[in-house]
C-alpha atoms as a PDB file:
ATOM      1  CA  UNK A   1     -45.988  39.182  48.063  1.00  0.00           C
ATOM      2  CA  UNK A   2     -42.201  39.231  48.140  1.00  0.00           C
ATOM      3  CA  UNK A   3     -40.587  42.553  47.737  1.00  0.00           C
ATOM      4  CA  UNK A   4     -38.665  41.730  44.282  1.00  0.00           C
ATOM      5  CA  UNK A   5     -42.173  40.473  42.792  1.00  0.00           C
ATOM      6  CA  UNK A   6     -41.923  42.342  39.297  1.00  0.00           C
ATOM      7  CA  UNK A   7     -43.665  45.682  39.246  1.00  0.00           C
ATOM      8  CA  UNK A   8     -46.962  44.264  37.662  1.00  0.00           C
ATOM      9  CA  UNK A   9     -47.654  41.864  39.715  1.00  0.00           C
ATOM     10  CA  UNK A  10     -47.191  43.842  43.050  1.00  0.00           C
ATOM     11  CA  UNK A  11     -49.674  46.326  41.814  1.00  0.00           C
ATOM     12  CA  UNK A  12     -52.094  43.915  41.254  1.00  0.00           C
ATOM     13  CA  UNK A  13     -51.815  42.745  44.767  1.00  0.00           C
ATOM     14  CA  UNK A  14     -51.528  46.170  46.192  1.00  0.00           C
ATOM     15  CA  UNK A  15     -54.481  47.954  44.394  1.00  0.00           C
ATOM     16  CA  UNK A  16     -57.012  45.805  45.698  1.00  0.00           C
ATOM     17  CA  UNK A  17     -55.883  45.644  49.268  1.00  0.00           C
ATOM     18  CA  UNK A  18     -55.466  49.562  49.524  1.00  0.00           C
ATOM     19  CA  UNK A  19     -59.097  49.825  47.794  1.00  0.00           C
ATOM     20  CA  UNK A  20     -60.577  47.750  50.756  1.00  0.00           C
ATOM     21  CA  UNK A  21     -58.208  49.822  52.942  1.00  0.00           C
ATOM     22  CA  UNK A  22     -59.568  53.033  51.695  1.00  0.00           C
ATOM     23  CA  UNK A  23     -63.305  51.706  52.822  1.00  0.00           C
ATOM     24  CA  UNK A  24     -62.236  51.093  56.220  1.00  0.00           C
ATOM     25  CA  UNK A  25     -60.679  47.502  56.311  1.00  0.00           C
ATOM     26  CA  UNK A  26     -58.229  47.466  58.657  1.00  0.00           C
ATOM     27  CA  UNK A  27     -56.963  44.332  58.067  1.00  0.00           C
ATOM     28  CA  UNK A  28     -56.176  45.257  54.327  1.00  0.00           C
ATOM     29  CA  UNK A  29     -55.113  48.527  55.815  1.00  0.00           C
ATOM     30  CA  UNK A  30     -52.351  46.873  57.707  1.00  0.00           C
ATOM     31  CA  UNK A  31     -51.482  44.365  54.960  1.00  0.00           C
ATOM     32  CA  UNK A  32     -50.918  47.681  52.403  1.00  0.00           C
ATOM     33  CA  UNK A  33     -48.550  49.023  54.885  1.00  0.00           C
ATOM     34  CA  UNK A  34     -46.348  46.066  55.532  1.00  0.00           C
ATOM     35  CA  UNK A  35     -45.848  45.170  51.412  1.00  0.00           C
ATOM     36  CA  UNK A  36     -45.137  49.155  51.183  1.00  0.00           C
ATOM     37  CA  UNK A  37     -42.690  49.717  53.946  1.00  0.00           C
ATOM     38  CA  UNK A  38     -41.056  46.384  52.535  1.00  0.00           C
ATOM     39  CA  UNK A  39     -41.227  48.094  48.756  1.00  0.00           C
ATOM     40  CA  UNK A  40     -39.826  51.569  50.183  1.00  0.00           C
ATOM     41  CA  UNK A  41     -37.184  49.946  52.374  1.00  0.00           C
ATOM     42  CA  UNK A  42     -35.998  48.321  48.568  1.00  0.00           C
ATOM     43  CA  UNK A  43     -36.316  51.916  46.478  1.00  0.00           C
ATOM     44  CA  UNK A  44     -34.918  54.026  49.084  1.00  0.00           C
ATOM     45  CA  UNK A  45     -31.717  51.466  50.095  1.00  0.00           C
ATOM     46  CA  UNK A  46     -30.730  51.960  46.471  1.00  0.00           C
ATOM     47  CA  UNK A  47     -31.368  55.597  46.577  1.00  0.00           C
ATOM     48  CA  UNK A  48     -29.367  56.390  49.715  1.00  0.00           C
ATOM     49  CA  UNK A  49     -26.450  53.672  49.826  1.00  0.00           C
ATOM     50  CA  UNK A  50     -23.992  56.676  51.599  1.00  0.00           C
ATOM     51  CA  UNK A  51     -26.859  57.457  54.268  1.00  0.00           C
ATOM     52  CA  UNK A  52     -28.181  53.677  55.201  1.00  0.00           C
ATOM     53  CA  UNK A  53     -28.950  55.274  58.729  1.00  0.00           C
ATOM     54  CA  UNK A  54     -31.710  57.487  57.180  1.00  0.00           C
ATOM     55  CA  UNK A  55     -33.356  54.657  55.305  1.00  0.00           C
ATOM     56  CA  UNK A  56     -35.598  53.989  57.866  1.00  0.00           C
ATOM     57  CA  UNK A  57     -36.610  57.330  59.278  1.00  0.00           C
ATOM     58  CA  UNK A  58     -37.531  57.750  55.927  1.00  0.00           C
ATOM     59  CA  UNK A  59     -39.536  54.545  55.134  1.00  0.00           C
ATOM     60  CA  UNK A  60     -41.724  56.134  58.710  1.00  0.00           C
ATOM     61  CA  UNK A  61     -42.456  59.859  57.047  1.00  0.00           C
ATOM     62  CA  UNK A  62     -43.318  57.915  53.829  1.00  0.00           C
ATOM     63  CA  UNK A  63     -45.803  55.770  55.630  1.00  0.00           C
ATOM     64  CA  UNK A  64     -46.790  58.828  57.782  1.00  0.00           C
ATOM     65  CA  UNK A  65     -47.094  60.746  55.069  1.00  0.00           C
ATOM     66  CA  UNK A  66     -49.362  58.097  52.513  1.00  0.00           C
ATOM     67  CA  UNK A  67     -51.638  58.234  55.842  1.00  0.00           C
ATOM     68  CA  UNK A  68     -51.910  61.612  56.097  1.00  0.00           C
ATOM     69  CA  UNK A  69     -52.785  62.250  52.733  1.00  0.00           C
ATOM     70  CA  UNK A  70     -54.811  58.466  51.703  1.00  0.00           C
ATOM     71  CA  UNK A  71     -57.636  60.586  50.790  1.00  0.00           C
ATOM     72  CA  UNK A  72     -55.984  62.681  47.638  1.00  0.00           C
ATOM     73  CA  UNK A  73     -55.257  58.859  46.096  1.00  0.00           C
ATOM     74  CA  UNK A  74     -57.135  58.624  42.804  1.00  0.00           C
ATOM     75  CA  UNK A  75     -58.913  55.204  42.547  1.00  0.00           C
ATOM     76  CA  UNK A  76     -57.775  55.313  38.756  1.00  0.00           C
ATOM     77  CA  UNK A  77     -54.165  55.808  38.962  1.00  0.00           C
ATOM     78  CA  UNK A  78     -51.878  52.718  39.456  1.00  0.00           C
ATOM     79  CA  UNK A  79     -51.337  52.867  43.978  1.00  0.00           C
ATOM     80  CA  UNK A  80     -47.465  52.205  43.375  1.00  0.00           C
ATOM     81  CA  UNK A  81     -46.687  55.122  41.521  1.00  0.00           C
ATOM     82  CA  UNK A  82     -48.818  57.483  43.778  1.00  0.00           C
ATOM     83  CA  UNK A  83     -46.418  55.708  46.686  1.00  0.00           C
ATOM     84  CA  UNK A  84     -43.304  56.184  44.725  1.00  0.00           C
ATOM     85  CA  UNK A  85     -44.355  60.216  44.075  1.00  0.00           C
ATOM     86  CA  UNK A  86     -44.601  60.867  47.689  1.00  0.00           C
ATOM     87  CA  UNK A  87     -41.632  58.600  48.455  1.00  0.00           C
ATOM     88  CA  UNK A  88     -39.477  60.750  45.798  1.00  0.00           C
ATOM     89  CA  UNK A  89     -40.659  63.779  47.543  1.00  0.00           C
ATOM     90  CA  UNK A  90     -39.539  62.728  50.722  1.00  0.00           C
ATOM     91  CA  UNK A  91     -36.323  61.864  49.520  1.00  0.00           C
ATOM     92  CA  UNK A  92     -35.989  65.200  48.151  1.00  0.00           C
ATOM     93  CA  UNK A  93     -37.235  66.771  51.618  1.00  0.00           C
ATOM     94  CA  UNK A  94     -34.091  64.868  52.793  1.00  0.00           C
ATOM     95  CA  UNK A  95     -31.744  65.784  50.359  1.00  0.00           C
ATOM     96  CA  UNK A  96     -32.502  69.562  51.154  1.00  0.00           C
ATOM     97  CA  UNK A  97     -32.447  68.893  54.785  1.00  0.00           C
ATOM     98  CA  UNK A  98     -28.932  67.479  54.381  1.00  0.00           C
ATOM     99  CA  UNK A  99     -27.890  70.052  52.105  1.00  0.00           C
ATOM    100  CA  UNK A 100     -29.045  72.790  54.842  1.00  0.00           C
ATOM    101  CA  UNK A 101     -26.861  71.509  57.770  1.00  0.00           C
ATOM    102  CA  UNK A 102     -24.310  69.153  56.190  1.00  0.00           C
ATOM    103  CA  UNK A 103     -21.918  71.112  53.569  1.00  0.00           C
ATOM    104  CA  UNK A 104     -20.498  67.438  53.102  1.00  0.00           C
ATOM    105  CA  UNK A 105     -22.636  66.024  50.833  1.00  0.00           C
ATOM    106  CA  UNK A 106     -23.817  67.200  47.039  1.00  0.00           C
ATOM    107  CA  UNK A 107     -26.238  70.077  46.738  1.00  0.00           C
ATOM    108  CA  UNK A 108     -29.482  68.770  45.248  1.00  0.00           C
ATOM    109  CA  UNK A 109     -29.023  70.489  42.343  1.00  0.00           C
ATOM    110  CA  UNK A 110     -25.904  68.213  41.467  1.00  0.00           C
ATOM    111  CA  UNK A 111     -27.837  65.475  41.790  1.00  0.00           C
ATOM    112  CA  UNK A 112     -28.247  63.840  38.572  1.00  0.00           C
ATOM    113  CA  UNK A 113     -32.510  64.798  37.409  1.00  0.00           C
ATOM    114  CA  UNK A 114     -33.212  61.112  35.859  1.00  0.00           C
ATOM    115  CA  UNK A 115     -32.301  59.494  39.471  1.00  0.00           C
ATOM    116  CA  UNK A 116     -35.338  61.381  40.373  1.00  0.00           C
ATOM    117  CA  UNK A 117     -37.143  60.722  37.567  1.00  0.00           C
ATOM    118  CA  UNK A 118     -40.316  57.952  37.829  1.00  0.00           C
ATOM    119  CA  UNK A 119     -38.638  55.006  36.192  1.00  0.00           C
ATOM    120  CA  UNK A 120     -40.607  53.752  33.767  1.00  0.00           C
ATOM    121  CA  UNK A 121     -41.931  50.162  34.446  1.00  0.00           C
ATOM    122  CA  UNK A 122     -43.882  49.067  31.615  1.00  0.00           C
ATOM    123  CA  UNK A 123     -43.805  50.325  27.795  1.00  0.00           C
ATOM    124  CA  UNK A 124     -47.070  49.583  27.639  1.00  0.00           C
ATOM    125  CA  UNK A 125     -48.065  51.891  30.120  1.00  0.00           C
ATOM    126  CA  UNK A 126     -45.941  54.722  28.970  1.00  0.00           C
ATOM    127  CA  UNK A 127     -47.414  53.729  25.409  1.00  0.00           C
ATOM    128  CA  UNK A 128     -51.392  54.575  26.856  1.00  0.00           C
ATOM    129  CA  UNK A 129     -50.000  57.489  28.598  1.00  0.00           C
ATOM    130  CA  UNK A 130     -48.134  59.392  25.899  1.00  0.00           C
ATOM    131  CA  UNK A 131     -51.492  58.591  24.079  1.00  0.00           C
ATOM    132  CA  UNK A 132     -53.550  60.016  26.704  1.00  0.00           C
ATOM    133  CA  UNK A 133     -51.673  62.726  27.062  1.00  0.00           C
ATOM    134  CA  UNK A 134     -51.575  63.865  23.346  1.00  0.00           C
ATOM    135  CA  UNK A 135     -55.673  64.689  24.395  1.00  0.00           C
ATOM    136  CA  UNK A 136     -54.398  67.245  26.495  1.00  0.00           C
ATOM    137  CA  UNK A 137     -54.050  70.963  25.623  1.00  0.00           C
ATOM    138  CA  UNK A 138     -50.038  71.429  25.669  1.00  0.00           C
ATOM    139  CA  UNK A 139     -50.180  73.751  28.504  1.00  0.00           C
ATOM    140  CA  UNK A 140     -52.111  71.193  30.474  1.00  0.00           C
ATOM    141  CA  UNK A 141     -49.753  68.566  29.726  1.00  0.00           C
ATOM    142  CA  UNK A 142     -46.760  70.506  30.469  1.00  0.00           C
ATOM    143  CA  UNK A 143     -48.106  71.579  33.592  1.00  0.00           C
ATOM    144  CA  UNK A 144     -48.578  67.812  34.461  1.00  0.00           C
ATOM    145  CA  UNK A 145     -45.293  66.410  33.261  1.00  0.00           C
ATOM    146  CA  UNK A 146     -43.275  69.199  35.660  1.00  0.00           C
ATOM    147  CA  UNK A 147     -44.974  68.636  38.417  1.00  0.00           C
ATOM    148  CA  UNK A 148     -46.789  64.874  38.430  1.00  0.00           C
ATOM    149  CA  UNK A 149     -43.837  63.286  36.322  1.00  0.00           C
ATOM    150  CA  UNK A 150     -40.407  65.145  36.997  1.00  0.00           C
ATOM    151  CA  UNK A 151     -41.494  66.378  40.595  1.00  0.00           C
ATOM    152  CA  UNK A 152     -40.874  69.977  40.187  1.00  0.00           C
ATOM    153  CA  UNK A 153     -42.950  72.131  42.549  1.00  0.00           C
ATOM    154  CA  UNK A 154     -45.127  74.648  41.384  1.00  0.00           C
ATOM    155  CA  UNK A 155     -43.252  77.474  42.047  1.00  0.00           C
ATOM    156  CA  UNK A 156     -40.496  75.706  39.879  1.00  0.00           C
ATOM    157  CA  UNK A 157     -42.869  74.742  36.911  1.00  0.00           C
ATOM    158  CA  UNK A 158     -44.351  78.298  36.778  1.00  0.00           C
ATOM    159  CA  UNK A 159     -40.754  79.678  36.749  1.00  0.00           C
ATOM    160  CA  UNK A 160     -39.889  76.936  33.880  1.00  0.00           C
ATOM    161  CA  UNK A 161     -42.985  77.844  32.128  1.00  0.00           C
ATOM    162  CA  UNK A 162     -43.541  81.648  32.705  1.00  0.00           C
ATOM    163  CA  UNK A 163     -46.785  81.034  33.850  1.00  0.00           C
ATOM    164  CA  UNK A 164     -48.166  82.224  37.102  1.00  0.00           C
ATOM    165  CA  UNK A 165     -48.688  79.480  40.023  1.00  0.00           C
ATOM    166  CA  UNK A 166     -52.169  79.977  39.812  1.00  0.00           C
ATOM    167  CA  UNK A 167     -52.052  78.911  36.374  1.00  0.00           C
ATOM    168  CA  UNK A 168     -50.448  75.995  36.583  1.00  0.00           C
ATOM    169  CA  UNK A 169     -52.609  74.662  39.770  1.00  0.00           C
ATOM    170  CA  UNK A 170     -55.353  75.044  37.243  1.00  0.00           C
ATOM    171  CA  UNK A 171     -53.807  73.371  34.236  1.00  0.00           C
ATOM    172  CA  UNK A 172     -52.924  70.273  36.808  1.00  0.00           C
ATOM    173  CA  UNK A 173     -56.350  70.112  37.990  1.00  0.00           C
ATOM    174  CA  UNK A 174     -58.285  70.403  34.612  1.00  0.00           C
ATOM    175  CA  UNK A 175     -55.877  68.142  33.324  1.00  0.00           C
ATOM    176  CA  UNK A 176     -55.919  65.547  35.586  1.00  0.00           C
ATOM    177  CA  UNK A 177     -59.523  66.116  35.687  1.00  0.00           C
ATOM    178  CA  UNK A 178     -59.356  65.647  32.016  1.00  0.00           C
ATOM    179  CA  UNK A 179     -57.663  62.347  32.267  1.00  0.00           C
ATOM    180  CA  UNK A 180     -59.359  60.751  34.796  1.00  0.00           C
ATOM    181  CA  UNK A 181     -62.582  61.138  32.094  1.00  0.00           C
ATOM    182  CA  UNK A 182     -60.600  59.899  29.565  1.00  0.00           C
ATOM    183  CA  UNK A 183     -59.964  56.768  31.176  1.00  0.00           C
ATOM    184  CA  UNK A 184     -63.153  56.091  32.418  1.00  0.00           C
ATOM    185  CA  UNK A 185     -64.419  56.871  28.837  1.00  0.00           C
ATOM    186  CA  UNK A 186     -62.108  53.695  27.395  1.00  0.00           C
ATOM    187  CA  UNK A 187     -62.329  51.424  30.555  1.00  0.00           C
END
């Protein structure tokens, strides 16, 4: 699968692979990591042209970290985007990191929000989930959107919202929870 294969189409070669790589297949399991460390290599190059030296420290913590954490991945969600999320967090990790001990560079806060937006890969997609998500209770799907979609933590959506952490852990959860039926429901 080369690494410019359109978004679709690497999906539907990655979401098999990582399913037989979640049941133990190591084989598959080694497969998923070379097409992602190819795929991260390509988002994160474009993300940090001024820091090229960091690219691939940060390709290993992205890999490290989709290890670490394999078992939160929700068999229902597209595998690319949960790969991009953590990627995108890692990034940020960086950013702040860099911010901390080199005065140099731009505070993450003057870095522009939609570069760290999820770009949007399919209308169609976005179509199903704007549908989906208008069977959420607004304080669910807010709570989602902050923290799944824009990447805010929860300390940051609570302080956006006025809500207390607590709260929006649960809204996440039941809403998630909520979606993953929902899906099932029309699949």
């Amino acid at each position: 699968m080369p690494v410019d294969a359109s978004p679709g189409d690497f999906e539907s070669a990655l979401k098999p692979l990582w399913l037989r790589a979640q049941s133990g297949n190591d084989a598959a399991y080694r497969q998923c990591l070379v097409l992602l460390a190819s795929r991260l290599r390509a988002y994160l190059k474009r993300r940090l042209s001024g820091f090229p030296d960091e690219v691939e420290d940060l390709v290993q913590e992205t890999l490290l970290a989709l290890h670490l954490q394999r078992g939160t991945y929700d068999p229902t969600l597209p595998v690319s985007a949960w790969v991009v999320a953590i990627a995108r967090h890692k990034l940020v990790d960086l950013w702040r990191r860099r911010g901390r001990r080199d005065s140099l560079h731009d505070a993450i806060d003057d870095v522009d929000e939609q570069l760290l937006a999820a770009e949007p890969d399919d209308a169609g997609a976005r179509r199903d989930l704007e549908t989906l998500f208008q069977e959420l209770p607004q304080a669910q799907r807010q709570a989602i959107v902050l923290t799944k979609l824009e990447g805010l933590s929860v300390a940051e959506a609570a302080a956006r919202t006025g809500a207390s952490e607590s709260a929006i852990k649960v809204q996440v959860h039941r809403g998630l929870k909520r979606l993953a039926a929902l899906v099932r429901k029309d699949a």
